[in-house]
Structures are given as structure tokens and as C-alpha cells.
Protein backbone atom coordinates (compact mmCIF):
# COMPACT_ATOMS: atom_id res chain seq x y z
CA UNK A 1 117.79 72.65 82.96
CA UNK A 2 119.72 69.64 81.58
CA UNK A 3 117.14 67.42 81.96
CA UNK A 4 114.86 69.81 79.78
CA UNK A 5 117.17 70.11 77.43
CA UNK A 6 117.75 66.39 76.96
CA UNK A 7 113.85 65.51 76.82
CA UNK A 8 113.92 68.75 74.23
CA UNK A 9 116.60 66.60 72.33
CA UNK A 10 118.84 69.92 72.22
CA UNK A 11 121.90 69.30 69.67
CA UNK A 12 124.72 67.58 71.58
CA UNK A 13 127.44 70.61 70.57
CA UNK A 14 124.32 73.02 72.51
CA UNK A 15 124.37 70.49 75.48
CA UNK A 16 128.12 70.83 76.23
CA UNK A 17 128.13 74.45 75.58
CA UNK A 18 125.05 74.52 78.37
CA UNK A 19 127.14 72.38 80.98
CA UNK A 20 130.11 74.47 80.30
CA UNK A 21 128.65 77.41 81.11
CA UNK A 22 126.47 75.97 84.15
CA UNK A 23 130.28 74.89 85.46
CA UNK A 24 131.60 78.48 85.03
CA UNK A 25 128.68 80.33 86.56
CA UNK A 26 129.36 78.02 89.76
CA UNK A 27 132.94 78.52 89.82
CA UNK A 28 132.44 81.77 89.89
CA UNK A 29 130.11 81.98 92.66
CA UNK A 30 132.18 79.85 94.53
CA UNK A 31 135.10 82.30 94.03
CA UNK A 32 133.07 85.09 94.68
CA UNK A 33 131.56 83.66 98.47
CA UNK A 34 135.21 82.55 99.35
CA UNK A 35 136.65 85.94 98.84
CA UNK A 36 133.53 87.47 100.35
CA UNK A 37 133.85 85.26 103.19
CA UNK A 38 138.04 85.39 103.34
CA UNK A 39 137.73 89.34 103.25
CA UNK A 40 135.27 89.73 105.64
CA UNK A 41 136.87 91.43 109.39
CA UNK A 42 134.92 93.01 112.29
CA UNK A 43 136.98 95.37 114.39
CA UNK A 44 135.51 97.09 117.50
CA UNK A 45 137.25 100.42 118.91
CA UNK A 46 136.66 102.52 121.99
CA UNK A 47 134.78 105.01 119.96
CA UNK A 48 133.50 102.97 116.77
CA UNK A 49 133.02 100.03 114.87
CA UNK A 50 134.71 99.17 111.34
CA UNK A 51 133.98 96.38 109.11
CA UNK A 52 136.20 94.77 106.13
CA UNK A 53 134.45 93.64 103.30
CA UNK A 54 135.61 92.74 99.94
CA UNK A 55 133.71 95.98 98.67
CA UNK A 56 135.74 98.02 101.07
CA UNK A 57 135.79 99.12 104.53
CA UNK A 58 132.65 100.59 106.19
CA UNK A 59 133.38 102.51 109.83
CA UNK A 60 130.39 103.63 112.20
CA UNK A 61 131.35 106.15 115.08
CA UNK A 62 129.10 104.93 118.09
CA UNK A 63 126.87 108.39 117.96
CA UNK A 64 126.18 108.12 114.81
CA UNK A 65 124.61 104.16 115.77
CA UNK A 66 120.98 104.22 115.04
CA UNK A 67 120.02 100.61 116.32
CA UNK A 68 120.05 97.63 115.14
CA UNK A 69 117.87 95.06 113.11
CA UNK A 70 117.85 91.07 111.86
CA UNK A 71 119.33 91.11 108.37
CA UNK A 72 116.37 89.44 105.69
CA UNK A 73 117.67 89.73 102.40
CA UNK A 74 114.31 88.79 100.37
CA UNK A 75 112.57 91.37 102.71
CA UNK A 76 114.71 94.45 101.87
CA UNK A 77 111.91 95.81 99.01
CA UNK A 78 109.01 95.42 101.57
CA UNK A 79 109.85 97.93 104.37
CA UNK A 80 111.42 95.39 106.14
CA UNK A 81 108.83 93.84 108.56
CA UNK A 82 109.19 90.67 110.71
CA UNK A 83 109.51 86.69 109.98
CA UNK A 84 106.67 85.42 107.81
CA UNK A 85 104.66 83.13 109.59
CA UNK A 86 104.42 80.62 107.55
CA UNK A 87 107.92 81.01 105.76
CA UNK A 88 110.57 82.24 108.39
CA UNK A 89 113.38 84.44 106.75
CA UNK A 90 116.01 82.74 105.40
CA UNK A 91 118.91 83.32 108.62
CA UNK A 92 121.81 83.72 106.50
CA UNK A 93 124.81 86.71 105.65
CA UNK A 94 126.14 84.94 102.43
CA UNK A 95 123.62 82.84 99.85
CA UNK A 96 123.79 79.34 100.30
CA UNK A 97 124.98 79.43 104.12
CA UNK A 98 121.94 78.84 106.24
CA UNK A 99 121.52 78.71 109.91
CA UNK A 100 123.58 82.40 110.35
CA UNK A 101 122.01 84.61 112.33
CA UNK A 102 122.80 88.20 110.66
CA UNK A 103 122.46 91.54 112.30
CA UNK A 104 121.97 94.82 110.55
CA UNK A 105 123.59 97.70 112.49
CA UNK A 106 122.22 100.87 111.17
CA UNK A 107 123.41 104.40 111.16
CA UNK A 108 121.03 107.83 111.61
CA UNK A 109 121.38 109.27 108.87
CA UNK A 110 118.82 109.60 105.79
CA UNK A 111 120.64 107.24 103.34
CA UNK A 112 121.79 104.80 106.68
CA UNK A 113 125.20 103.01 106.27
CA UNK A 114 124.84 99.34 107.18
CA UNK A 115 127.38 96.77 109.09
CA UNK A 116 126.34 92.79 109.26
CA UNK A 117 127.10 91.27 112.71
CA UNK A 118 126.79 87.29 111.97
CA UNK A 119 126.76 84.75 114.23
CA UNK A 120 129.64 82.69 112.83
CA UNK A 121 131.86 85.38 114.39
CA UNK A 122 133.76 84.29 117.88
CA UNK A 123 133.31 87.71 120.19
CA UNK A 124 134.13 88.35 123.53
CA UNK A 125 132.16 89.75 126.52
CA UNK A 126 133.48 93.19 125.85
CA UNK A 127 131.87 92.88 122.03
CA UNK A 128 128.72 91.40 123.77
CA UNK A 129 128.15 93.45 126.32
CA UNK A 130 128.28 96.66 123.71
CA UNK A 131 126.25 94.69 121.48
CA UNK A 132 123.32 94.53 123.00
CA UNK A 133 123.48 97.86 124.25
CA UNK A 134 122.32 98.82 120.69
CA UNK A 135 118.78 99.29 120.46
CA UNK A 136 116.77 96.49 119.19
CA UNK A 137 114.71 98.69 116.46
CA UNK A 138 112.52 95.46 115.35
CA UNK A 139 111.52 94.79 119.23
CA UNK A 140 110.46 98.65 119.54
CA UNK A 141 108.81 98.60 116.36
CA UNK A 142 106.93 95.50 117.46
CA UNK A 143 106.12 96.82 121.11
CA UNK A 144 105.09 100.21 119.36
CA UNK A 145 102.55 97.57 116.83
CA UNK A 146 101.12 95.82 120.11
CA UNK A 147 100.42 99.27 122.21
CA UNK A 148 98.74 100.86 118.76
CA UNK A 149 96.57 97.43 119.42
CA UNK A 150 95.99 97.10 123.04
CA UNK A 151 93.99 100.49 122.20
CA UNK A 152 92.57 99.28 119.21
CA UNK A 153 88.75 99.22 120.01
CA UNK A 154 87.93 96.90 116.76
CA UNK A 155 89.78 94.63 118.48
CA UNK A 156 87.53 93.87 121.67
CA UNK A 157 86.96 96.14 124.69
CA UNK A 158 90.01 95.26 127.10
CA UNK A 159 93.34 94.81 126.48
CA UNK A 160 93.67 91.23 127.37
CA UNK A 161 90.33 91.11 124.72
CA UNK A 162 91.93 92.64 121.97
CA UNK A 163 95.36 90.97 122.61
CA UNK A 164 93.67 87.39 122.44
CA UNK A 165 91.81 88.63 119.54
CA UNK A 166 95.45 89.24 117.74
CA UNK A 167 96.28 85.52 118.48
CA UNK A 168 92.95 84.07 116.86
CA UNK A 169 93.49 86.25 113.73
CA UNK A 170 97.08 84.81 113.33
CA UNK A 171 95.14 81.43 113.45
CA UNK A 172 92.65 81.97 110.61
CA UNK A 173 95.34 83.44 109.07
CA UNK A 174 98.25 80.62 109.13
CA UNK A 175 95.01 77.90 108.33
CA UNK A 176 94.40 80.14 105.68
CA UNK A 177 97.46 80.65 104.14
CA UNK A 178 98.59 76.80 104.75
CA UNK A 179 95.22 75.82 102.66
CA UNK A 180 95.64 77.93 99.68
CA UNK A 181 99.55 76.18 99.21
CA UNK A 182 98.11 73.19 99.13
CA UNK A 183 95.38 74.18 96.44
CA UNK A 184 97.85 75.77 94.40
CA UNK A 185 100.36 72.47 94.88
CA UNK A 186 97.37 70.56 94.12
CA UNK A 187 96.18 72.52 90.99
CA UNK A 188 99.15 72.50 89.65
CA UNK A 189 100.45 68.68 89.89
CA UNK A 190 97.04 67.54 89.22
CA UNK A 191 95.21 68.92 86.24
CA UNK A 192 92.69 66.72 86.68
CA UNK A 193 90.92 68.66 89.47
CA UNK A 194 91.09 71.53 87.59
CA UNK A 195 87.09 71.72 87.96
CA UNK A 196 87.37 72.00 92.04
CA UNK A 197 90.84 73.85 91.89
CA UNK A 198 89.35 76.87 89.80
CA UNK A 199 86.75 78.02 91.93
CA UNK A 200 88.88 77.48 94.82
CA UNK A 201 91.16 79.59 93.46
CA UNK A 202 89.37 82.30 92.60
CA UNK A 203 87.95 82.35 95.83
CA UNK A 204 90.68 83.13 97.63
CA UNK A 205 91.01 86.47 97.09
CA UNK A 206 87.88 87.39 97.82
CA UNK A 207 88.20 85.24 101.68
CA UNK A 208 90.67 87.40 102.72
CA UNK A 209 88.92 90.38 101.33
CA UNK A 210 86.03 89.35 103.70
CA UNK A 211 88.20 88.68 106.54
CA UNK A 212 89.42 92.10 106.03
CA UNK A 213 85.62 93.57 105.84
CA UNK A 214 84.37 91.29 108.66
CA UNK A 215 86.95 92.27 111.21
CA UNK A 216 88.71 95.91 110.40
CA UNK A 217 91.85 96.27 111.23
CA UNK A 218 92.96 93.02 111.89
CA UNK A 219 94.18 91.79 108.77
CA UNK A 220 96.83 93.41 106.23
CA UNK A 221 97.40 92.79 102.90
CA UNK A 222 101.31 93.10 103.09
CA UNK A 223 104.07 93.30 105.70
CA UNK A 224 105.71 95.87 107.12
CA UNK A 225 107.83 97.35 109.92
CA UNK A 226 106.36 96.61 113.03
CA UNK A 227 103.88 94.37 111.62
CA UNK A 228 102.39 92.26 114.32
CA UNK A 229 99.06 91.89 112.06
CA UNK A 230 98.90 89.11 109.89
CA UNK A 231 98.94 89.57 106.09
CA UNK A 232 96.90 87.70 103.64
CA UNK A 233 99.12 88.95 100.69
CA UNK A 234 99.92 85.20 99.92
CA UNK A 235 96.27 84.55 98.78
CA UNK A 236 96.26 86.89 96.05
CA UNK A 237 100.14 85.90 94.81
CA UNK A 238 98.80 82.22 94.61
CA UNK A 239 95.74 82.89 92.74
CA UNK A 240 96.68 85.21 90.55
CA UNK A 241 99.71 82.87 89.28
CA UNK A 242 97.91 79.59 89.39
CA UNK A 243 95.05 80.76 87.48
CA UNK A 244 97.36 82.34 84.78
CA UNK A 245 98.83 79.27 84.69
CA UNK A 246 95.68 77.51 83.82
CA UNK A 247 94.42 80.54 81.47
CA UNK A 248 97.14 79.95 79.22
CA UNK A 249 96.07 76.35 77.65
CA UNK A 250 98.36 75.84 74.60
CA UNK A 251 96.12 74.77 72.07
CA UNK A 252 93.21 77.34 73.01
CA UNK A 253 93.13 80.83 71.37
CA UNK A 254 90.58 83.83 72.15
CA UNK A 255 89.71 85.55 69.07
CA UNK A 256 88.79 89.06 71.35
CA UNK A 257 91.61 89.31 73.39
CA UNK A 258 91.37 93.03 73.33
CA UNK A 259 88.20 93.06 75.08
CA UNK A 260 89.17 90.52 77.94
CA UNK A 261 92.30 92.88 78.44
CA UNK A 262 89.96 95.75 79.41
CA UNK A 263 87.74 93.43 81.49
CA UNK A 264 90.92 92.78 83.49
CA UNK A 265 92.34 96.27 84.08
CA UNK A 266 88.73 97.47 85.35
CA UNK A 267 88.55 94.41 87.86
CA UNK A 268 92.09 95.38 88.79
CA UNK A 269 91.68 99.04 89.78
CA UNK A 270 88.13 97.96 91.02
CA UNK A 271 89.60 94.97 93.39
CA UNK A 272 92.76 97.09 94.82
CA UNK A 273 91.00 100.31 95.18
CA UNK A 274 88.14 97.63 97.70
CA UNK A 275 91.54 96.68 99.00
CA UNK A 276 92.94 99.70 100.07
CA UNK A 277 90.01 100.93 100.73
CA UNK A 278 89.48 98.17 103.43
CA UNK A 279 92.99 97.92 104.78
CA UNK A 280 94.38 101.15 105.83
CA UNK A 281 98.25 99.66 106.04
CA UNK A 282 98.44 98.98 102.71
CA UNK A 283 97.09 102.82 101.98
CA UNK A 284 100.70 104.03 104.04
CA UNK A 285 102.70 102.20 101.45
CA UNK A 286 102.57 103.24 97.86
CA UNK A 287 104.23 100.52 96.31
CA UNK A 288 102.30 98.28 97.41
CA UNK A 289 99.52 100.13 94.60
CA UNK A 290 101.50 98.76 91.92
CA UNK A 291 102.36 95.07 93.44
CA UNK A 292 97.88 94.54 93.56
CA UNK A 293 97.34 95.94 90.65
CA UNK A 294 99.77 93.25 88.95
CA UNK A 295 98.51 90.39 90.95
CA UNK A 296 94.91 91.47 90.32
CA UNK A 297 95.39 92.07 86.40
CA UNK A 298 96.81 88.86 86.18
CA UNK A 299 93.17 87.72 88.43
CA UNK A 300 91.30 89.27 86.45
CA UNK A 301 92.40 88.26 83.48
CA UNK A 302 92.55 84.54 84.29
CA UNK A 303 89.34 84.70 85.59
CA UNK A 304 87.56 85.78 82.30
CA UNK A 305 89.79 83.86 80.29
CA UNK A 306 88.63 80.55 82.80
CA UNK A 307 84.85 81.62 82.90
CA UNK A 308 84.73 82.35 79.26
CA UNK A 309 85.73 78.69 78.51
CA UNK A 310 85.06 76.65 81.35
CA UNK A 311 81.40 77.71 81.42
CA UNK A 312 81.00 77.64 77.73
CA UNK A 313 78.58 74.03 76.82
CA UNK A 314 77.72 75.69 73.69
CA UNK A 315 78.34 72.81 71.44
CA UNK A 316 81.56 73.78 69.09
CA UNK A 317 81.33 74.49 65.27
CA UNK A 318 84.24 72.05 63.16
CA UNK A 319 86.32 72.96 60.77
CA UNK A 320 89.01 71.00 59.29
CA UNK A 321 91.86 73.22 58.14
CA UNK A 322 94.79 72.37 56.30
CA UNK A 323 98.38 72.63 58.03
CA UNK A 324 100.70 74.33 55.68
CA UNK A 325 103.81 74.60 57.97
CA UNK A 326 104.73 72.54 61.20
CA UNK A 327 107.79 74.49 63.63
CA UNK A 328 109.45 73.05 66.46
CA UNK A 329 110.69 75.97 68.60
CA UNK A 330 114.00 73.43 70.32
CA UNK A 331 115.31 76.69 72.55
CA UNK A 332 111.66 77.14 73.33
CA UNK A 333 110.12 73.71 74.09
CA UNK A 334 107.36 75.63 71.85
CA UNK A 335 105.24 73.66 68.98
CA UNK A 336 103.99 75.89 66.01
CA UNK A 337 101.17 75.30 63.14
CA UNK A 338 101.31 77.56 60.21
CA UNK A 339 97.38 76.70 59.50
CA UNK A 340 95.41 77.97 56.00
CA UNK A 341 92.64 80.30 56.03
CA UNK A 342 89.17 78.93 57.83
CA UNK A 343 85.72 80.48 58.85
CA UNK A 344 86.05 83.95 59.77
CA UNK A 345 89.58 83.95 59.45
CA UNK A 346 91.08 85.20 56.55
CA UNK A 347 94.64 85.03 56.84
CA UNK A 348 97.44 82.26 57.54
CA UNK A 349 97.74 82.02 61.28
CA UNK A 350 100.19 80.38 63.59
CA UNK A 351 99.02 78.71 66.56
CA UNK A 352 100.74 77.05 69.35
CA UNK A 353 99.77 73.44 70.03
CA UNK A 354 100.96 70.87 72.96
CA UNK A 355 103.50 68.18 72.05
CA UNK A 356 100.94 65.26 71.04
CA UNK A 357 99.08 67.13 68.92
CA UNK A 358 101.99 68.61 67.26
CA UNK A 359 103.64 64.59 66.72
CA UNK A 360 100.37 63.38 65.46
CA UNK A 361 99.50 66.03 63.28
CA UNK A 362 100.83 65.79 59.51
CA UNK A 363 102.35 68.04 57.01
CA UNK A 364 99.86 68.92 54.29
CA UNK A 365 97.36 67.04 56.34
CA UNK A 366 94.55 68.59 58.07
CA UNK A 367 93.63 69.48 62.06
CA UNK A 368 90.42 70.06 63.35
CA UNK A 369 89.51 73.83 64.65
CA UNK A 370 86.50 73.78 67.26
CA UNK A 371 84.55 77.08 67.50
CA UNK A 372 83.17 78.15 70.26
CA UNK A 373 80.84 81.20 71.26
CA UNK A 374 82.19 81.74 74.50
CA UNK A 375 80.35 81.94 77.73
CA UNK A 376 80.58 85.26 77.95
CA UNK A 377 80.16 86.16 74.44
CA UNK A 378 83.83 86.37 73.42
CA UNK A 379 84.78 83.59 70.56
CA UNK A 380 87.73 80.90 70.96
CA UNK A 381 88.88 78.18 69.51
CA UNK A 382 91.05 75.16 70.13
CA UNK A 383 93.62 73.55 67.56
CA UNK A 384 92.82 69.45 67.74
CA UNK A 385 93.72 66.45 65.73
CA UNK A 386 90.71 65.23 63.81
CA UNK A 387 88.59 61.92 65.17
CA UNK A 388 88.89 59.17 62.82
């Protein structure tokens, strides 16, 4: 953040303000952990369990113990399935403390009360032994995944079939998943290979939905509890928020953006309704509805955008417009042209430009507009600094 704001050349009273306030956030939070971690006490009784906390003190009676689970923080809005494959769950009780195993001991009721067990704490025998008397609710969920499968007959016709047919999907899976991270690493360090790293991208969506069509029932498109099948949800996030990265070129502007917006929302409800309709997991989960259909707007979207430009050769009309008004948006790291009226357009209009354009560009002077048709019919423009 510094750094941006020194390359921004942010007004030296702003700067210190900025590091003053980065110092108190982090004293804070180191006040905050200490006391959390100072507070924290685990007592054990012959008939319950009671934890201190710096939010108060949380008691369990031992009938009212549900089981237990591993504590994942980032998981806790996804109905709490296992370790990703690719990225195991952070093992942590407290931010910033890795390495600490942390276990969830759950209560029956509706609205469960929770105590974390972590593994910093020094226990005896007696603590041990009760311990793991709990049940283990992620290893029955698991076992309760891998008996649904062993009957599963899309995955082979014996048991020892279907259960080595699990392991190979895992494989395609993790190569899978490890290959679209380095596309998106790629595409976005390298905008140079923007012309391999598009279709790539937009492909991979559309490989896990044929991995999902190809072998039912083997693939999901998001975790959940129990899950023992792998999930291709990663594709999608990646592709959806690489290409929107690319979409929005500073410098480019679509003059139908209305039109490209509807596109998008008809390719999202039409890609997550093939979705659910292939992968009955995600159809027992509602929310994951509204997770696709973000991801897949923000697809679809990029994708028109991207094919409306990319594939446009249509050679570009020129216009040479005058620049009435140049803005440099400091809090922002934004670059603004107030340009005159040109072609079709009637009106001043303010367009956002990169950096070099915006330095080389002159007050009063003029920048060059190129027109173009669009590939798919639907006009844009870019904002460039005139050849000599």
C-alpha cells in the first residue's frame, strides 16, 4: 500500500497519515490476539467441559456433546467440508498463528454452541482419553461419502472398481486444478500471451463441465460435508476473474454496454442451470445458486466483451478529438480525459486512459479515437495518442 502510494506520488502529510494509521490497526490486532490468547482457559469436569474466552465463558454438559470436527475458519460459509486438495486449510485457532491444530466441539442442539480444543494446549491422559471418545463427525461424514460410493454404479461395477475410480478422478482433478493456476498466474504477469491465455481461459469452464457430463457423479462443483468427490469450483473462480480482468482494458470503451449486460445474464442462468443440472450436489445446496451465477455473469460478460474485440480485424475509423480537461484521480491511481464531442457522440465524455497515454497527451491538444464495429456487431472504441 505504501509503495502504491509513493509511485502515486500521494502528498507527504497523506503518506504519514497512511503509516499512522497502518501502525494503529497493527497495534491493535496485536492487543486484541494477546488478550485473546491471555484469556483463553480450558477446564474439564466430571460432568462437562467449560471454556474461557475473552468473549465470555462457554460450558458444554457431556450429553448435550454432539461430536466433534477440525476447526477451518475460511470454510465456515461452505457447509464445512474437508481439506482442499490443492490448498489444505489453514491449521490455526488465532489469525496469524499457523501450524495449530484446532478442534471444534459441537453441541446438539439446532443453533450448536461451539468450544475450540487447540493443540498448543498441554493435556493429560485423563483429557485425552475423554477426548477422543467424542465422535469424530468429519470421519463419519467421510465413511458415510465412501459407502454412498462403493454403491455408486456410475462409478464401475465392484467396489474395489468404483473406489479406484474415486482415486483417478482426484487425479484429473488436482492436474486440472494445478493447470488452470498456472494459466491464470501466467495471464496475469504476462500480458503478452494474452492471445493463448484467453481461450485457455475460457475453456476452462466448459472442461470441467465435460468432466462432469462424461463421468456423472464423480465430479462436484463445490465442497461440502462429507465431500470425498473432488470439486472443480476453482475453474470457474479463475476464469471468471482473470477474464474480467482482461475485459476491463482502460483505454477501451463499448458504446452498447446495455446489450452485452443481457448477453451475460442469459449465459449465466443458461451455464448454472447445465451446471446444476449435471451435478446433483450442487442442486442440495442453495447458495451455491447465487455463488455460479456471479462467477458465470462475470464469464459471460468477459467473454463477449473479449470476443467482441479480440476478434474484431475490421479496420478502425480515426478521429482526432480535442481534450478539453485532463484529471488525475491520486486516491484512485485513475487517469481521466474530459474529450469534445466526435462522430456519433454528441456530448462531452470522460474516458479513462492508462498512465502513458495520459503523460503524453496535452491540454488543448488532440487524441486519436479508433472506431471499431465490433465483432459481434456492438461498437467500441479506444482513446490513443495520435501517430506523428
Amino acid at each position: 500500500m505504501l509503495l502504491t502510494a509513493m509511485y502515486l506520488k500521494v502528498p507527504e502529510t497523506s503518506l504519514i497519515l497512511m503509516i499512522y494509521m497502518l501502525c494503529l490497526l497493527l497495534t491493535a490486532l496485536g492487543l486484541y490476539f494477546f488478550l485473546k490468547v491471555s484469556r483463553y482457559q480450558l477446564i474439564l469436569y466430571r460432568d462437562a467441559i467449560e471454556v474461557h474466552a475473552l468473549h465470555g465463558i462457554t460450558r458444554l454438559l457431556h450429553a448435550q456433546i454432539k461430536g466433534r470436527r477440525e476447526f477451518r475458519p475460511w470454510i465456515e460459509l461452505r457447509n464445512r467440508g474437508p481439506r482442499h486438495e490443492l490448498w489444505p486449510a489453514p491449521k490455526m485457532y488465532l489469525p496469524f498463528i499457523p501450524f495449530v491444530d484446532v478442534t471444534e466441539i459441537l453441541s446438539i442442539d439446532k443453533k450448536p454452541k461451539k468450544i475450540h480444543v487447540h493443540s498448543l494446549l498441554k493435556t493429560d491422559a485423563v483429557f485425552q482419553t475423554w477426548f477422543h471418545a467424542i465422535e469424530d463427525l468429519d470421519a463419519r461424514d467421510n465413511q458415510l461419502a465412501l459407502d454412498e460410493i462403493a454403491k455408486d454404479s456410475n462409478f464401475g461395477n465392484s467396489e474395489t472398481e468404483r473406489m479406484q475410480q474415486l482415486a483417478t478422478a482426484k487425479t484429473v482433478a488436482k492436474h486440472l486444478k494445478s493447470s488452470s493456476i498456472v494459466i491464470a498466474i501466467f495471464a496475469l504477469l504476462f500480458s503478452g500471451i494474452s492471445d493463448v491465455a484467453i481461450p485457455a481461459l475460457v475453456l476452462l469452464p466448459w472442461a470441467a463441465i465435460a468432466l462432469m457430463a462424461w463421468s456423472p457423479g464423480r465430479y462436484q462443483i463445490a465442497e461440502g460435508s462429507g465431500n470425498v468427490r473432488p470439486d472443480l469450483a476453482l475453474l470457474f473462480i479463475l476464469s471468471s476473474l482473470v477474464l474480467t480482468v482482461y475485459a476491463h482494458d482502460v483505454g477501451t470503451v463499448l458504446l452498447q454496454l446495455t446489450d452485452i449486460l443481457v448477453f451475460a445474464a442469459i449465459a449465466a442462468i443458461a451455464l448454472t442451470g447445465l451446471i446444476f443440472h449435471l451435478d446433483r450436489f450442487a442442486r442440495r445446496r442453495y447458495w451455491v445458486l447465487f455463488f455460479l451465477l456471479l462467477l458465470n455473469g462475470g464469464y459471460g460478460y468477459s467473454t463477449f466483451v473479449l470476443a467482441n474485440t479480440k476478434l474484431d480485424n475490421a479496420a478502425p475509423q480515426v478521429y482526432k478529438v480535442e481534450v478539453m480537461k485532463k484529471t488525475a484521480l491520486r486516491d484512485k491511481g485513475g487517469y481521466i480525459l474530459l474529450l469534445a464531442p466526435w462522430g456519433e457522440q454528441k456530448q462531452f465524455q470522460e474516458v479513462r486512459v492508462t498512465r502513458a497515454s495520459y503523460e503524453s497527451i496535452k491540454m488543448g491538444g488532440n487524441t486519436c479515437i479508433l472506431f471499431h464495429p465490433g465483432a459481434l456487431h456492438m461498437p467500441w472504441y479506444q482513446v490513443l495518442p495520435c501517430m506523428k
